[in-house]
PDB file of N, CA and C in Angstrom:
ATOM      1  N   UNK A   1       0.822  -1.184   0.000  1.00  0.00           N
ATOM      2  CA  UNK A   1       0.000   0.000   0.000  1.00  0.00           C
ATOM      3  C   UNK A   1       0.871   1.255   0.000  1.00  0.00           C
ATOM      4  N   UNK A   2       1.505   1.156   1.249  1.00  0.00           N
ATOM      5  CA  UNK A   2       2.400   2.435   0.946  1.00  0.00           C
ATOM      6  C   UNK A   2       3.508   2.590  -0.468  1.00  0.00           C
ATOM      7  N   UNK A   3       3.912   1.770  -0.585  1.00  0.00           N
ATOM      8  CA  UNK A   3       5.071   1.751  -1.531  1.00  0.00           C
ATOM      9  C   UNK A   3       4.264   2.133  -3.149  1.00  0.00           C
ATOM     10  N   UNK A   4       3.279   1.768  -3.237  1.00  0.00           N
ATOM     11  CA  UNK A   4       2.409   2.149  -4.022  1.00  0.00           C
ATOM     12  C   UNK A   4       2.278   3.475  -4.213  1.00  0.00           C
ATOM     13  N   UNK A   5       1.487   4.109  -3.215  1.00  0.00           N
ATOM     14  CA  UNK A   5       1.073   5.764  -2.644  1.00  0.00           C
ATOM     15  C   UNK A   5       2.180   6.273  -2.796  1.00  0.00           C
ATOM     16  N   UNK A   6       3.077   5.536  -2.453  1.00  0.00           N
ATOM     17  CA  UNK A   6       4.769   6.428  -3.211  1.00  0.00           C
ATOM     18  C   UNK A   6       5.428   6.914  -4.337  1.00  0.00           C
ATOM     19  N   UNK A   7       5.050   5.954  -4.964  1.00  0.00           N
ATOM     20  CA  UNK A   7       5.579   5.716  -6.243  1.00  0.00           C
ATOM     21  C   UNK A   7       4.706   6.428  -7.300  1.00  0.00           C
ATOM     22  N   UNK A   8       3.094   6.669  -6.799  1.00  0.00           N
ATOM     23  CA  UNK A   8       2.345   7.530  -7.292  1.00  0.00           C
ATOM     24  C   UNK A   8       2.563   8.776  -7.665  1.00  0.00           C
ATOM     25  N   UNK A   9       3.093   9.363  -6.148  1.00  0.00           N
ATOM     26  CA  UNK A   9       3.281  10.592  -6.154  1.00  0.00           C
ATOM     27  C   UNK A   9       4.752  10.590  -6.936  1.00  0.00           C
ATOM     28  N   UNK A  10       5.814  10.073  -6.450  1.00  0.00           N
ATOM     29  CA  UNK A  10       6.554   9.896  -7.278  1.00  0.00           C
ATOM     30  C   UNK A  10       6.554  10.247  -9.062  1.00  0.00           C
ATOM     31  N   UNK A  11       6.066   9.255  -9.259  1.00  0.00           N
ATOM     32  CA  UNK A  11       5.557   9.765 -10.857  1.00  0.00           C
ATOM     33  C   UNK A  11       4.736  11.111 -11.483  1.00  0.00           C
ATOM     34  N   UNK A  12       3.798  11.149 -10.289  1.00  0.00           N
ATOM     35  CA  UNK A  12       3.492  12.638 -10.614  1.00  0.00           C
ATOM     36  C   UNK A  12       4.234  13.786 -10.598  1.00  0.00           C
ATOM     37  N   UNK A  13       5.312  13.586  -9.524  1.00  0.00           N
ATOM     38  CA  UNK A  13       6.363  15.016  -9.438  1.00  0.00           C
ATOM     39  C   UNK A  13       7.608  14.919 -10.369  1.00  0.00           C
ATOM     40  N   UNK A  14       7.894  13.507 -11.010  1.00  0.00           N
ATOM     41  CA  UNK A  14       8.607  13.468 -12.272  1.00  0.00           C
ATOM     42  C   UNK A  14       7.988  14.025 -13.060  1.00  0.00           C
ATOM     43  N   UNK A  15       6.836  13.890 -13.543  1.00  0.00           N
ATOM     44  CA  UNK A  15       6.136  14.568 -14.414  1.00  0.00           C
ATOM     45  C   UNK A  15       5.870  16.115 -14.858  1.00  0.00           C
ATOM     46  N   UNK A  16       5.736  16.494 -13.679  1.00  0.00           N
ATOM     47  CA  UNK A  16       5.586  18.359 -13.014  1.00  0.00           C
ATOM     48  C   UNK A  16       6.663  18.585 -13.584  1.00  0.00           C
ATOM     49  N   UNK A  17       7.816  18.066 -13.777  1.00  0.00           N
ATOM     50  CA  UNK A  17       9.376  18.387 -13.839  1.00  0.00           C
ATOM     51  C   UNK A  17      10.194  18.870 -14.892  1.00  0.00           C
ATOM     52  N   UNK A  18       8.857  17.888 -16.101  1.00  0.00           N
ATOM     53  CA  UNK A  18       8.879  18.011 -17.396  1.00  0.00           C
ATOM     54  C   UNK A  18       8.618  19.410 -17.676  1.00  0.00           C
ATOM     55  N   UNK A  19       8.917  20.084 -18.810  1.00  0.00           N
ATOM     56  CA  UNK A  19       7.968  21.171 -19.942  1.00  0.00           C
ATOM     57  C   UNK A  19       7.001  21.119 -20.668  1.00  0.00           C
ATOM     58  N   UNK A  20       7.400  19.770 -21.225  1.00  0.00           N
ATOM     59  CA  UNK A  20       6.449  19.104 -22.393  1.00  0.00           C
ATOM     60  C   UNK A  20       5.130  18.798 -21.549  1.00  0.00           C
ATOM     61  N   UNK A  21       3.953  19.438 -22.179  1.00  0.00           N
ATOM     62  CA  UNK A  21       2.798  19.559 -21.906  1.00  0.00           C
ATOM     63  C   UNK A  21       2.060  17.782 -21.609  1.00  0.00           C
ATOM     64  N   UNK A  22       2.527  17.002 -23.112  1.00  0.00           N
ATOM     65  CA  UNK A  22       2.166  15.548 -23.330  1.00  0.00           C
ATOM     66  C   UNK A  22       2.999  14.639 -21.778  1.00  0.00           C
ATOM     67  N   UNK A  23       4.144  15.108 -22.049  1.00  0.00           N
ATOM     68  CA  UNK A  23       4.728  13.900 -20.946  1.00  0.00           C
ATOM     69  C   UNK A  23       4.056  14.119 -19.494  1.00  0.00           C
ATOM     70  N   UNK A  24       4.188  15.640 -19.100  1.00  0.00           N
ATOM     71  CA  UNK A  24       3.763  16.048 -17.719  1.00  0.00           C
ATOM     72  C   UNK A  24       1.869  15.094 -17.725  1.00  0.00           C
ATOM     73  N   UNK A  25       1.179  15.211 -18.922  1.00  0.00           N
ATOM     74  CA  UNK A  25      -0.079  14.726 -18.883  1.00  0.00           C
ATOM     75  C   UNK A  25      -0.003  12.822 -18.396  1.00  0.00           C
ATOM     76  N   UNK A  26       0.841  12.283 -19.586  1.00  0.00           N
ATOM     77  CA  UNK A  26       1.246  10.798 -19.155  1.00  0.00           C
ATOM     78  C   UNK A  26       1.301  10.208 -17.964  1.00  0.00           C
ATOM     79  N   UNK A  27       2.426  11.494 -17.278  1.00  0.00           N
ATOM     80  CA  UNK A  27       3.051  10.905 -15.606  1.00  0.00           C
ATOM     81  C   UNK A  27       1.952  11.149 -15.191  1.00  0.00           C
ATOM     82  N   UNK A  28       0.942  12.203 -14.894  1.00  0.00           N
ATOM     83  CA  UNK A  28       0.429  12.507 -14.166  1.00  0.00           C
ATOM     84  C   UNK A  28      -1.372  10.896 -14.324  1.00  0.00           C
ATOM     85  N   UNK A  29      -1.349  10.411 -15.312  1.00  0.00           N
ATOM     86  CA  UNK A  29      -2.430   9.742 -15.321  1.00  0.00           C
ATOM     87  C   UNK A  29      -1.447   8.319 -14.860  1.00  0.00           C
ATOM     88  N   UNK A  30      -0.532   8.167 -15.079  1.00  0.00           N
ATOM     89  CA  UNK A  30       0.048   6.817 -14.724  1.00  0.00           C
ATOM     90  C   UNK A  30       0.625   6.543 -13.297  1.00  0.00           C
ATOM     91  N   UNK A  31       0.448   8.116 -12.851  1.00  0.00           N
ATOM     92  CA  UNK A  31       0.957   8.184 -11.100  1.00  0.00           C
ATOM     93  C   UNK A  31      -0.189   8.143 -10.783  1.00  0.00           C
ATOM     94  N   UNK A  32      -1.348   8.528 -10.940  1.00  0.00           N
ATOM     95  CA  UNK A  32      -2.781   8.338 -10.783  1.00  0.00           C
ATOM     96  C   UNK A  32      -3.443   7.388 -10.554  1.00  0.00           C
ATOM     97  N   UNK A  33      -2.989   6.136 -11.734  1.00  0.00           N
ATOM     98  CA  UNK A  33      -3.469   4.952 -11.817  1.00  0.00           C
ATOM     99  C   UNK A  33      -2.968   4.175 -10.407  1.00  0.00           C
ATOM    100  N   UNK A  34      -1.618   4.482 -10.661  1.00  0.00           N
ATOM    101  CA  UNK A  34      -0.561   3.427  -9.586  1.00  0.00           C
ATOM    102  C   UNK A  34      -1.451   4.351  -7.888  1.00  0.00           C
ATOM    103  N   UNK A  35      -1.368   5.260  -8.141  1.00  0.00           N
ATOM    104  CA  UNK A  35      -1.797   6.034  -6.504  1.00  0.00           C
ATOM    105  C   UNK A  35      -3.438   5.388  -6.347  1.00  0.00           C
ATOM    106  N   UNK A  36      -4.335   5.614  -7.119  1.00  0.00           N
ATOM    107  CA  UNK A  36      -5.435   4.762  -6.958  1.00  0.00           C
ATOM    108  C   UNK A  36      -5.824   3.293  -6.371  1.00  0.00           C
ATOM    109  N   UNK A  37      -4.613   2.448  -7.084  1.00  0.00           N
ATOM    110  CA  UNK A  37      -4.945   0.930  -7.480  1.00  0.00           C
ATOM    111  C   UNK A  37      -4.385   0.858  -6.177  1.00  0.00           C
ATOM    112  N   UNK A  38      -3.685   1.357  -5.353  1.00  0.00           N
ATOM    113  CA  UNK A  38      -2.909   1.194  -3.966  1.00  0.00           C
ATOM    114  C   UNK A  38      -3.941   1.150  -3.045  1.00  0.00           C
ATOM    115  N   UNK A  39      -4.827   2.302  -3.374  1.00  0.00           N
ATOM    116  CA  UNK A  39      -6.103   2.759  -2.621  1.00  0.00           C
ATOM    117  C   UNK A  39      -6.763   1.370  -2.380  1.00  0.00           C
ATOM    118  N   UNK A  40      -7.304   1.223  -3.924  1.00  0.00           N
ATOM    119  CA  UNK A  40      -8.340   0.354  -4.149  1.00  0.00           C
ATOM    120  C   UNK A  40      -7.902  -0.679  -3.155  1.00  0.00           C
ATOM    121  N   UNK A  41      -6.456  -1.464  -3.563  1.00  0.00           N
ATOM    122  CA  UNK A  41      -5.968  -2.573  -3.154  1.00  0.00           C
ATOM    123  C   UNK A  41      -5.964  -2.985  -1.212  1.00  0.00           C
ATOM    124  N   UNK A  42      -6.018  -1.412  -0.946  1.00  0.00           N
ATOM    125  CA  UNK A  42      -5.837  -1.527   0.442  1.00  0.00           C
ATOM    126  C   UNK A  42      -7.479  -1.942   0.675  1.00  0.00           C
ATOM    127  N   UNK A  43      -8.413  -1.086   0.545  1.00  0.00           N
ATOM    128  CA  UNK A  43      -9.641  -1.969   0.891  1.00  0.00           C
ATOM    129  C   UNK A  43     -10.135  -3.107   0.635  1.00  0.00           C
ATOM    130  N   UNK A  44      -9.526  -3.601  -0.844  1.00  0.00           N
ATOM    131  CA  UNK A  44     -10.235  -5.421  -0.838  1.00  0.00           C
ATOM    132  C   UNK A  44      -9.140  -6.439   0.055  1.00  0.00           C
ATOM    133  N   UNK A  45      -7.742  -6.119   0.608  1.00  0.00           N
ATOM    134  CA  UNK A  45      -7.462  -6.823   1.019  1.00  0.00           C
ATOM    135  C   UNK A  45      -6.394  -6.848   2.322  1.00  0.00           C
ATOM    136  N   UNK A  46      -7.074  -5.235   2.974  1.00  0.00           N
ATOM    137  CA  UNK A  46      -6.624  -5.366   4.117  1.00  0.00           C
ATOM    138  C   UNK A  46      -7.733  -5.596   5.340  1.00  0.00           C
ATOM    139  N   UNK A  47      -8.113  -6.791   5.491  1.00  0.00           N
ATOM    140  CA  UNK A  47      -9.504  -7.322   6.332  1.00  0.00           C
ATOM    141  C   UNK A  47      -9.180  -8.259   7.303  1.00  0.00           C
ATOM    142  N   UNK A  48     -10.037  -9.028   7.539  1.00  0.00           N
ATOM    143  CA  UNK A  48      -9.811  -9.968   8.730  1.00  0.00           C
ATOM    144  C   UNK A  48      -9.458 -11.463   7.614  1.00  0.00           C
ATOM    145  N   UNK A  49      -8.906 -12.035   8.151  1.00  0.00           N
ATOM    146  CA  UNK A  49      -8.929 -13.170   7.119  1.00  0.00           C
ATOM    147  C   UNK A  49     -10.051 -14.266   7.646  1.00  0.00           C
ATOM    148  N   UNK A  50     -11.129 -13.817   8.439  1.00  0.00           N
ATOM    149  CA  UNK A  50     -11.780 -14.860   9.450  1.00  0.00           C
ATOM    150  C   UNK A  50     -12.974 -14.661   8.688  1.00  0.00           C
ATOM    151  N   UNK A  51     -13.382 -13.075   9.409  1.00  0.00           N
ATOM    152  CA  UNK A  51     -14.778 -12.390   9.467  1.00  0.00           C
ATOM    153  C   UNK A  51     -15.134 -11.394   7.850  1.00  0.00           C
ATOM    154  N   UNK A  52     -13.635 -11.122   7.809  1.00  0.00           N
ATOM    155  CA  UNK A  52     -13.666 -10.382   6.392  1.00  0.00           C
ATOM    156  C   UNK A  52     -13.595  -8.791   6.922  1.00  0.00           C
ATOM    157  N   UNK A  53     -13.894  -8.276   7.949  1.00  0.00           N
ATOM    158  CA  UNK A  53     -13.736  -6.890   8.934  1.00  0.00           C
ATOM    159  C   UNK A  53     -13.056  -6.087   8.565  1.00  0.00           C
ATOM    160  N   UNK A  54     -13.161  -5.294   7.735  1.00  0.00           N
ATOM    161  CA  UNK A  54     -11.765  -3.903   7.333  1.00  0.00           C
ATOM    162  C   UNK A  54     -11.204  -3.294   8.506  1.00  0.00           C
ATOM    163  N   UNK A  55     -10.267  -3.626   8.161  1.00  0.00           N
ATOM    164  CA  UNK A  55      -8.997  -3.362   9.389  1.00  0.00           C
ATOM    165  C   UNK A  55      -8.733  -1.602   9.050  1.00  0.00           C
ATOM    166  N   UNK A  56      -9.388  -0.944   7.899  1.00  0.00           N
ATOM    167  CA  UNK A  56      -8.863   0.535   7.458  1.00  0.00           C
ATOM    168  C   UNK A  56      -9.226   0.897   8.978  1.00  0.00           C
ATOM    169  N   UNK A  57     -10.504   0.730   9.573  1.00  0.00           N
ATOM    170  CA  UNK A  57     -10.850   1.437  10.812  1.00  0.00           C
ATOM    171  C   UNK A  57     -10.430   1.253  12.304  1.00  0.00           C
ATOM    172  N   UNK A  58      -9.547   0.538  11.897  1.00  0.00           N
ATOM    173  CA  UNK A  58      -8.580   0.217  13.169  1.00  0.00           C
ATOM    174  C   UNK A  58      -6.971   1.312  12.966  1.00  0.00           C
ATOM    175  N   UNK A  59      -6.607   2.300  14.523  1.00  0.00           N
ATOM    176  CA  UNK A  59      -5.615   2.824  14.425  1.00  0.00           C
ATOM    177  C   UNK A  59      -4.687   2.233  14.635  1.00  0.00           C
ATOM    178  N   UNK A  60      -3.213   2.671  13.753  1.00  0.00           N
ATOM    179  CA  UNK A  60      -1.842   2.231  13.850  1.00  0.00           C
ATOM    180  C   UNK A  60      -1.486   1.057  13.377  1.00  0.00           C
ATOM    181  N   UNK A  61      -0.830   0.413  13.486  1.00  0.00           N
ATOM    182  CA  UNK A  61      -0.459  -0.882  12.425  1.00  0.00           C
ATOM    183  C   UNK A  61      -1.128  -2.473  12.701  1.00  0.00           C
ATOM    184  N   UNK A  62      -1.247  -2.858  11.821  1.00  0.00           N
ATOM    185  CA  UNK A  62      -2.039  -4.468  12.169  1.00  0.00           C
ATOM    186  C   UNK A  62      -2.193  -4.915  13.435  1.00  0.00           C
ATOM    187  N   UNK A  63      -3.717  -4.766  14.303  1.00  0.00           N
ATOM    188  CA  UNK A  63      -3.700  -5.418  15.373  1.00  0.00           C
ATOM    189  C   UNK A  63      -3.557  -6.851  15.582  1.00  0.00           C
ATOM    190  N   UNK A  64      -3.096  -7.464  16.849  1.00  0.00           N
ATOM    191  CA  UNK A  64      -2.789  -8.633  16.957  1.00  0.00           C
ATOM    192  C   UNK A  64      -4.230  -9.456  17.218  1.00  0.00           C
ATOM    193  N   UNK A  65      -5.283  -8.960  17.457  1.00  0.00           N
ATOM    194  CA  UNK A  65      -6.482  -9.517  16.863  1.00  0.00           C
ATOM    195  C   UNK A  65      -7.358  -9.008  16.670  1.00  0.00           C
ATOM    196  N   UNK A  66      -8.120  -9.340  15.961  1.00  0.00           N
ATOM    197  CA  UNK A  66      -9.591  -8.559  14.991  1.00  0.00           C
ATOM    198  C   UNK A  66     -10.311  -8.268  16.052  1.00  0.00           C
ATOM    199  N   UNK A  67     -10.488  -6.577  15.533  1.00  0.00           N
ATOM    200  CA  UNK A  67     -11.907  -6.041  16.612  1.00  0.00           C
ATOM    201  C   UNK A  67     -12.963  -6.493  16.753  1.00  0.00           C
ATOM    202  N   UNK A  68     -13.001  -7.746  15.582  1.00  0.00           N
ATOM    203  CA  UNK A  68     -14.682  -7.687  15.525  1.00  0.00           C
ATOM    204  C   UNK A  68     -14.935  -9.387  15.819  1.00  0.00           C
ATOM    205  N   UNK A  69     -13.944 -10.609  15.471  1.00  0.00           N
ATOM    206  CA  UNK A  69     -14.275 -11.542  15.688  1.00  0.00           C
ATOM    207  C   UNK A  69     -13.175 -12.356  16.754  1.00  0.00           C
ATOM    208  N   UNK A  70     -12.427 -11.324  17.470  1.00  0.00           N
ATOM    209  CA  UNK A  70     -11.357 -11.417  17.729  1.00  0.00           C
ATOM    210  C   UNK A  70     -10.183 -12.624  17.962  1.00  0.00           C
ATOM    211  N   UNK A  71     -10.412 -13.172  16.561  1.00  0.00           N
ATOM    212  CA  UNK A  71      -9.480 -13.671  16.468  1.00  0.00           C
ATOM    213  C   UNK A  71      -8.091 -13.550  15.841  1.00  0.00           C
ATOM    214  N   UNK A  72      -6.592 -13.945  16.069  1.00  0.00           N
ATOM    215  CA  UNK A  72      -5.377 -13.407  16.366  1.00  0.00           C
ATOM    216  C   UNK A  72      -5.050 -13.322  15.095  1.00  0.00           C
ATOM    217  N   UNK A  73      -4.326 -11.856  14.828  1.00  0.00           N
ATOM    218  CA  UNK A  73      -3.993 -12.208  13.475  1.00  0.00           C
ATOM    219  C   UNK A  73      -2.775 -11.885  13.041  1.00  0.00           C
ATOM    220  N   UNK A  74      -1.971 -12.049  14.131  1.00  0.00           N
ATOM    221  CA  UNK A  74      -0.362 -11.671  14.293  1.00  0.00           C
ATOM    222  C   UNK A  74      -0.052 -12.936  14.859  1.00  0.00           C
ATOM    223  N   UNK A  75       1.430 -13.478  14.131  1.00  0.00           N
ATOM    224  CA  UNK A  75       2.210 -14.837  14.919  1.00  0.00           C
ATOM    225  C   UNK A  75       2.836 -14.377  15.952  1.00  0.00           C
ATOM    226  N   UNK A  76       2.888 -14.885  17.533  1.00  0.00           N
ATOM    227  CA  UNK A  76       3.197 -14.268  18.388  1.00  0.00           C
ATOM    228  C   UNK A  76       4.450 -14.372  18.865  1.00  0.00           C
TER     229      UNK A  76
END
């Protein structure tokens, strides 16, 4: 996810960097795509692997078990 959201922006500020009207347009839809699909990717498959529970609404990094069916979802 993150490395994604990176590489997005990334491409977009290569792009800015340019003159050429066409290339700056390119980066900016292909840093777009990549910054999106990161998005997307984080909601279909950051969940519970049990209950299916989106973990987006949980703060700070992967809890060690699901809020909702609480079962463990870190090796301890």
């Amino acid at each position: 996810m993150w490395i994604g959201f990176a590489a997005g922006i990334l491409i977009i500020a290569l792009g800015i960097a340019f003159e050429n009207e066409n290339i700056i347009e390119s980066f900016m839809i292909v840093g777009g795509i990549i910054f999106f699909a990161a998005f997307i990717q984080t909601f279909i498959f950051y969940t519970c692997p049990y209950c299916g529970y989106s973990l987006m609404n949980v703060r700070g990094g992967i809890p060690e078990h699901c809020p909702k069916c609480g079962k463990q979802l870190k090796d301890g």
